[in-house]
N, C-alpha and C. Protein backbone atom coordinates (compact mmCIF):
# COMPACT_ATOMS: atom_id res chain seq x y z
N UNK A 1 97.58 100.67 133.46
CA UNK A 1 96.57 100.66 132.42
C UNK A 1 97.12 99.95 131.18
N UNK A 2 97.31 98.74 131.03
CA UNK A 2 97.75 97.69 129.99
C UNK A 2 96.74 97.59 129.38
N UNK A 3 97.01 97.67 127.85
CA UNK A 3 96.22 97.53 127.16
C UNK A 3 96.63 96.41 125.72
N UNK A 4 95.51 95.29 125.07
CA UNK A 4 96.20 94.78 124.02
C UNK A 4 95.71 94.97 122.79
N UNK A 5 97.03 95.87 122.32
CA UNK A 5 96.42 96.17 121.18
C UNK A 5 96.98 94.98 119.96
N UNK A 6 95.72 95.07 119.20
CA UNK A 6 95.60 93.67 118.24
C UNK A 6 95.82 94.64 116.88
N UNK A 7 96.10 93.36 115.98
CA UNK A 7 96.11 93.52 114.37
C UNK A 7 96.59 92.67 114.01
N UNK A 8 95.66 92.44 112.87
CA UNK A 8 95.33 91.19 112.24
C UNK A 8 95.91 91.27 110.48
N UNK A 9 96.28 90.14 110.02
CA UNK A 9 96.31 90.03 108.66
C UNK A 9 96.02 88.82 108.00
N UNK A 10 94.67 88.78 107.02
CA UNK A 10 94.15 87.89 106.78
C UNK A 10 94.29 87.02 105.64
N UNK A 11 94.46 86.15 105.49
CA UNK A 11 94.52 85.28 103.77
C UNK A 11 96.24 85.87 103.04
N UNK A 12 97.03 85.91 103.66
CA UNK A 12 98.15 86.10 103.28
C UNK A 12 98.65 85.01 102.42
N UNK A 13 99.11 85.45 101.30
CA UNK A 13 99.06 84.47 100.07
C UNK A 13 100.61 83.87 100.40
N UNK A 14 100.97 83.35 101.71
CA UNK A 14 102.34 82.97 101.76
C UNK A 14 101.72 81.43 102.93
N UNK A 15 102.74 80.78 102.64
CA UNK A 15 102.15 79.86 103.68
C UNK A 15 103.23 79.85 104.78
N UNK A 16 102.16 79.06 106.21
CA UNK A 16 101.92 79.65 107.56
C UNK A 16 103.59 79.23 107.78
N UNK A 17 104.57 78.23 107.47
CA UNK A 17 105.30 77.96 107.95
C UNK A 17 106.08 78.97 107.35
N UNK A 18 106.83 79.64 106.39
CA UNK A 18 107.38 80.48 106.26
C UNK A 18 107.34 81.52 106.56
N UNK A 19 106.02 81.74 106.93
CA UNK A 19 105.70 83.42 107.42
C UNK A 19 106.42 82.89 109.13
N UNK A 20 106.54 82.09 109.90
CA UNK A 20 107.16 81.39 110.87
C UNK A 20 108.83 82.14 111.06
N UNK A 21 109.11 81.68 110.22
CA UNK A 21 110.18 81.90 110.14
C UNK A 21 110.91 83.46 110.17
N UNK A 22 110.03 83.99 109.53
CA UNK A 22 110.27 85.67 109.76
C UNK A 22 109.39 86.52 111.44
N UNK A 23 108.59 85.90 111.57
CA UNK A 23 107.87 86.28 112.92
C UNK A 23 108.54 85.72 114.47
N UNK A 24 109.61 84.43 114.45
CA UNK A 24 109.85 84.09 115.62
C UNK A 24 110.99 84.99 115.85
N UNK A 25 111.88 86.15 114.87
CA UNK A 25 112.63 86.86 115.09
C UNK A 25 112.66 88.00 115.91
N UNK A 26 111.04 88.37 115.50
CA UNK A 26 110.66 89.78 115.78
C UNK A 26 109.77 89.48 117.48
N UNK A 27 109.32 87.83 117.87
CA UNK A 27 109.10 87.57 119.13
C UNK A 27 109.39 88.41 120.15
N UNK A 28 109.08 89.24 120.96
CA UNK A 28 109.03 90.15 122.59
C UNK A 28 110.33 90.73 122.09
N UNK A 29 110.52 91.66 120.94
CA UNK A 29 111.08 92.71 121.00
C UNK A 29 110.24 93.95 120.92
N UNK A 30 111.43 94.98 121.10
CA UNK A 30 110.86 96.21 121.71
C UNK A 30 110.29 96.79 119.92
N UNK A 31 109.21 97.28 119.88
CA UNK A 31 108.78 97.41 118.32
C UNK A 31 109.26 98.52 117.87
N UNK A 32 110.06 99.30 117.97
CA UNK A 32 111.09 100.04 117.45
C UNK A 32 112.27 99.36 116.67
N UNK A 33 112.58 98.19 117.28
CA UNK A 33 113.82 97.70 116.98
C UNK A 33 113.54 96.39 116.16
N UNK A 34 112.28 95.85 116.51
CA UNK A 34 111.16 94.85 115.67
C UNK A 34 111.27 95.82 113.66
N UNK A 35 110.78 96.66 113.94
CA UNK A 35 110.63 97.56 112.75
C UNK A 35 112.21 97.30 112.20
N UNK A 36 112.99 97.63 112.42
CA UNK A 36 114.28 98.20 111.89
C UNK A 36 114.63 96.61 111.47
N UNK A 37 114.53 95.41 112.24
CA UNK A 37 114.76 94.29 111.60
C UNK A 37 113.98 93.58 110.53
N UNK A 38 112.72 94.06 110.69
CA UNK A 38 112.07 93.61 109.43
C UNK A 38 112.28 94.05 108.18
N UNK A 39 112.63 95.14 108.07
CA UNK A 39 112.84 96.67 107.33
C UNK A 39 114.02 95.77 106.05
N UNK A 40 115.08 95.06 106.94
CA UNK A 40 116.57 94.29 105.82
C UNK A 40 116.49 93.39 105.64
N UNK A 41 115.19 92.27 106.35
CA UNK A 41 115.08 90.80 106.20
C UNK A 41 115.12 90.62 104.65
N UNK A 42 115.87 89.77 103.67
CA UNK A 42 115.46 89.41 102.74
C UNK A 42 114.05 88.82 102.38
N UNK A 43 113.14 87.70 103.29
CA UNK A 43 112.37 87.10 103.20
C UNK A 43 111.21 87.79 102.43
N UNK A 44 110.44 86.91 101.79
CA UNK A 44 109.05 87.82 101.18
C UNK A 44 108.12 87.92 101.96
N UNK A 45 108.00 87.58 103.15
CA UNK A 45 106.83 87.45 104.05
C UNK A 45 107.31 88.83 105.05
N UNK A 46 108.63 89.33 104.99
CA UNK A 46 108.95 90.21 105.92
C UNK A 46 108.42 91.68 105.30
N UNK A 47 107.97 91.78 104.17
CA UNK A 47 107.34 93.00 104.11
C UNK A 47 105.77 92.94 104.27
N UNK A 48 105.45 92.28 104.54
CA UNK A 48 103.83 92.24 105.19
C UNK A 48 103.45 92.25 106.33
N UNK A 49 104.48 91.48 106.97
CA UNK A 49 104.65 91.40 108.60
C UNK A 49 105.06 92.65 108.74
N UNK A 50 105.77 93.76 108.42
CA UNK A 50 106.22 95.13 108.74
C UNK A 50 105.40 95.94 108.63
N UNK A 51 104.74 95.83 107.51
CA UNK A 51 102.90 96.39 107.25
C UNK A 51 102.01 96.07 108.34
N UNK A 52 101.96 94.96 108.98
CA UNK A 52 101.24 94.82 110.26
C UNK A 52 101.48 95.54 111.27
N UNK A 53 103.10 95.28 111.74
CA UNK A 53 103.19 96.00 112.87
C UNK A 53 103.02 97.12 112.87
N UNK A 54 103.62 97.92 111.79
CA UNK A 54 103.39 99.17 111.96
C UNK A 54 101.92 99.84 111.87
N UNK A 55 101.01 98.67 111.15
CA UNK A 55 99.07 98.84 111.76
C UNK A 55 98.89 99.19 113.16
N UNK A 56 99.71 98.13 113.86
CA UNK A 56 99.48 97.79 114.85
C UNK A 56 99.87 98.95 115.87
N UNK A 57 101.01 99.43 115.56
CA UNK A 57 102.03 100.91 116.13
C UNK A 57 100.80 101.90 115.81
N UNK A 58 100.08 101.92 114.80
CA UNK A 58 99.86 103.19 114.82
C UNK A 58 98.35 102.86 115.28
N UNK A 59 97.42 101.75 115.40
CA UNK A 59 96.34 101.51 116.48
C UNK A 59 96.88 101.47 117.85
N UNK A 60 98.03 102.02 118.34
CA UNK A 60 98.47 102.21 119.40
C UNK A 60 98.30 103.69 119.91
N UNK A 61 98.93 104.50 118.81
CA UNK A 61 99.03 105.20 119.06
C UNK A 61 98.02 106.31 118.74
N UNK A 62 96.91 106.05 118.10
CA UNK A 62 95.73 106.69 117.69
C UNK A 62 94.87 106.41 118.57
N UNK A 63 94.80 104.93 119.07
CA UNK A 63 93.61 104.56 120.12
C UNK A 63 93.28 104.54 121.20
N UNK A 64 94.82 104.27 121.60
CA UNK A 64 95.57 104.51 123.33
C UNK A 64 96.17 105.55 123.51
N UNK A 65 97.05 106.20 122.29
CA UNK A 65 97.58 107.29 123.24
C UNK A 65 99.29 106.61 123.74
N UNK A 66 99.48 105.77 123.00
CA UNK A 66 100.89 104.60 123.43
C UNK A 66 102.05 105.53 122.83
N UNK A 67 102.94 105.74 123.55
CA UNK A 67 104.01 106.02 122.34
C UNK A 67 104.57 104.75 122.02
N UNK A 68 105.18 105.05 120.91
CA UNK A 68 105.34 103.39 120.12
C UNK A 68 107.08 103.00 121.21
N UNK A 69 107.75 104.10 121.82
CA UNK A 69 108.97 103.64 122.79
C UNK A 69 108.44 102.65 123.58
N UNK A 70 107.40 102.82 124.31
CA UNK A 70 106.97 102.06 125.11
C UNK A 70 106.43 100.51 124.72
N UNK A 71 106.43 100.54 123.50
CA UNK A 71 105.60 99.24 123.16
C UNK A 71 106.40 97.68 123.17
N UNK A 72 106.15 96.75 123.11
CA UNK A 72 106.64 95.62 122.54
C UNK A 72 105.61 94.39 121.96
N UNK A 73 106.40 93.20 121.27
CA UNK A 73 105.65 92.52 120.27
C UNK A 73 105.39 91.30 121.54
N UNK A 74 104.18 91.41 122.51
CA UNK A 74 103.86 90.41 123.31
C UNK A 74 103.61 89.40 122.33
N UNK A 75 102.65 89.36 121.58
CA UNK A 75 102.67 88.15 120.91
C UNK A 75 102.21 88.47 119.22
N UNK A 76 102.88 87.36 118.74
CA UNK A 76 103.09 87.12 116.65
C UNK A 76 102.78 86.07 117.11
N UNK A 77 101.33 85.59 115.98
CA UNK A 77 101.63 84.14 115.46
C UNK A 77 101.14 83.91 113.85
N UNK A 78 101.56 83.39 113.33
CA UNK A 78 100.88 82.82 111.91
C UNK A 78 99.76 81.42 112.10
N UNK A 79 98.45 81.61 111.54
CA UNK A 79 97.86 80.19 111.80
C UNK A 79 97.53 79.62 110.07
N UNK A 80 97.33 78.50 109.91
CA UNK A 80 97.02 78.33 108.35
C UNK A 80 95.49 78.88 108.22
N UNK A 81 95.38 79.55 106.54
CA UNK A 81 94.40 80.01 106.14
C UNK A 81 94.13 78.63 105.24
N UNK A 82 92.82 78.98 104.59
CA UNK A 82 92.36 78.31 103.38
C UNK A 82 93.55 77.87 102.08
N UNK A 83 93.86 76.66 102.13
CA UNK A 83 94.36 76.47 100.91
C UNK A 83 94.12 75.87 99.29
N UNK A 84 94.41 76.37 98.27
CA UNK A 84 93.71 76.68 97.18
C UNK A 84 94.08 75.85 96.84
N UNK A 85 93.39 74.40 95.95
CA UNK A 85 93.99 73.34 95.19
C UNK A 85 93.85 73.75 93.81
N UNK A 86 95.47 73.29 93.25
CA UNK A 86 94.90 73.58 91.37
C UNK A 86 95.53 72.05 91.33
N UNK A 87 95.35 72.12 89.70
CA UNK A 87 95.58 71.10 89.35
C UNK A 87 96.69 71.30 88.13
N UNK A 88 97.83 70.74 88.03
CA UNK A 88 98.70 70.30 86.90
C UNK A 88 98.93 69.09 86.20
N UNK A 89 98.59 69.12 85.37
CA UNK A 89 98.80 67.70 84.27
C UNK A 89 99.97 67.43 84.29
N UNK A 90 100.13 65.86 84.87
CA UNK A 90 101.28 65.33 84.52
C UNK A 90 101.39 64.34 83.36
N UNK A 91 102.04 63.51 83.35
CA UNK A 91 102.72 62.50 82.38
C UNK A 91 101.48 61.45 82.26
N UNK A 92 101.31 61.05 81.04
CA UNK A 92 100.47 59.40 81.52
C UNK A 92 99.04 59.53 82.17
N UNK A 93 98.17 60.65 81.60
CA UNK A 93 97.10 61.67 81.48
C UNK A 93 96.91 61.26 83.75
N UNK A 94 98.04 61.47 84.59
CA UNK A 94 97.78 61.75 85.65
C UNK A 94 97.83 63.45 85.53
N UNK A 95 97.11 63.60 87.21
CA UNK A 95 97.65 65.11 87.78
C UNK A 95 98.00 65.38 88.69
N UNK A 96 99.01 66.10 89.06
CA UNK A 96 99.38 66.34 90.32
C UNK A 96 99.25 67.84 91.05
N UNK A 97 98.64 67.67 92.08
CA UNK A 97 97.67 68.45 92.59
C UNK A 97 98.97 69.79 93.27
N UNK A 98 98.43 70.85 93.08
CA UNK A 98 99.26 72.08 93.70
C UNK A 98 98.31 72.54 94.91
N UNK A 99 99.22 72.80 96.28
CA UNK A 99 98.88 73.45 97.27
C UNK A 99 99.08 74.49 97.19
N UNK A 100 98.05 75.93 96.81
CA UNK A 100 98.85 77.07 97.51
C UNK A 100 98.04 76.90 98.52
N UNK A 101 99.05 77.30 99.30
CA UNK A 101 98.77 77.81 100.86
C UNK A 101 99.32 78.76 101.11
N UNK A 102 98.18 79.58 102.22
CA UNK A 102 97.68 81.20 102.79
C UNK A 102 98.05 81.11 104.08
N UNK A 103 98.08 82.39 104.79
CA UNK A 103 98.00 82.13 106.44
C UNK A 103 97.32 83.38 106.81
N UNK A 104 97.31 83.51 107.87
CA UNK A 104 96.24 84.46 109.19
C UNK A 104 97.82 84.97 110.01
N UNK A 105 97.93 86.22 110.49
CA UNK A 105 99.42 86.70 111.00
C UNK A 105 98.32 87.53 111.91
N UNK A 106 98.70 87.16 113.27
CA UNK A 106 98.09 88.23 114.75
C UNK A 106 99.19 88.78 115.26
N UNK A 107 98.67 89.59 115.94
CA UNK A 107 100.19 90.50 116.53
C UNK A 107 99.40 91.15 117.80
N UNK A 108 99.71 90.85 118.98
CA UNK A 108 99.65 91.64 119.93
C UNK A 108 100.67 92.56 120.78
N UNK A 109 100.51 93.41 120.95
CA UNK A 109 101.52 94.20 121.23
C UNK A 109 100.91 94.83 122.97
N UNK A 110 102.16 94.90 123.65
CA UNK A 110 102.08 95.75 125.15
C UNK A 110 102.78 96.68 125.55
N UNK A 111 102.06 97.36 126.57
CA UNK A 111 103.03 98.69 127.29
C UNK A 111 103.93 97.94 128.15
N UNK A 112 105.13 98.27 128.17
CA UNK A 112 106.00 98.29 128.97
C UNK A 112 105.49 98.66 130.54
N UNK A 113 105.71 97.85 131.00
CA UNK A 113 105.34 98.73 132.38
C UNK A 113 106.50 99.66 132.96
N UNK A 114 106.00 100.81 133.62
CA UNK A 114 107.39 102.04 133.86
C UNK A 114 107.88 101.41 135.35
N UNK A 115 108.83 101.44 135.59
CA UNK A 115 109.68 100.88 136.71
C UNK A 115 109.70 101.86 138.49
């Protein structure tokens, strides 16, 4: 009885390639041990991604009935969200345009199958 449980995080005010960088770590580990590495990452994107999973742990375990031992991070991805153009005045009445950029962070998570 495999089940995928999802959770989502939307318009994350970090952009998609850095949030990258903290999510290919936590890739098909066991989410016990996913948790504990996000927990010391310096990165700023690693405390939001830890906020997810543990969404995600506990729509596991409220919806299914999962204990979170059993679980792992089948799939993380970051996709780009909407990015916000401003504008800064430069030199010589030009402007040079600022990207912030956002991202979208999915997380699917699976039961272990018992052996």
């Amino acid at each position: 009885m495999a089940h995928d449980i999802h959770a989502k995080l939307r318009f994350l005010p970090i952009s998609a390639q850095k949030v990258r960088l903290v999510i290919d770590v936590v890739r098909g580990k066991d989410v016990v041990q996913a948790l504990e590495v996000l927990r010391f990452m310096p990165q700023g994107a690693a405390q939001p991604v830890l906020k997810l999973l543990s969404s995600a742990v506990a729509n596991a375990e409220e919806n299914f009935g999962v204990s979170r031992d059993d679980l792992y991070v089948a799939k993380i991805f970051a996709d780009e969200a909407p990015t916000r153009k401003w504008r800064r005045f430069g030199a010589r009445g030009r402007f040079k345009p600022l990207l912030r950029r956002s991202s979208h962070v999915t997380v699917i998570l699976h039961e272990r199958e018992a052996a």
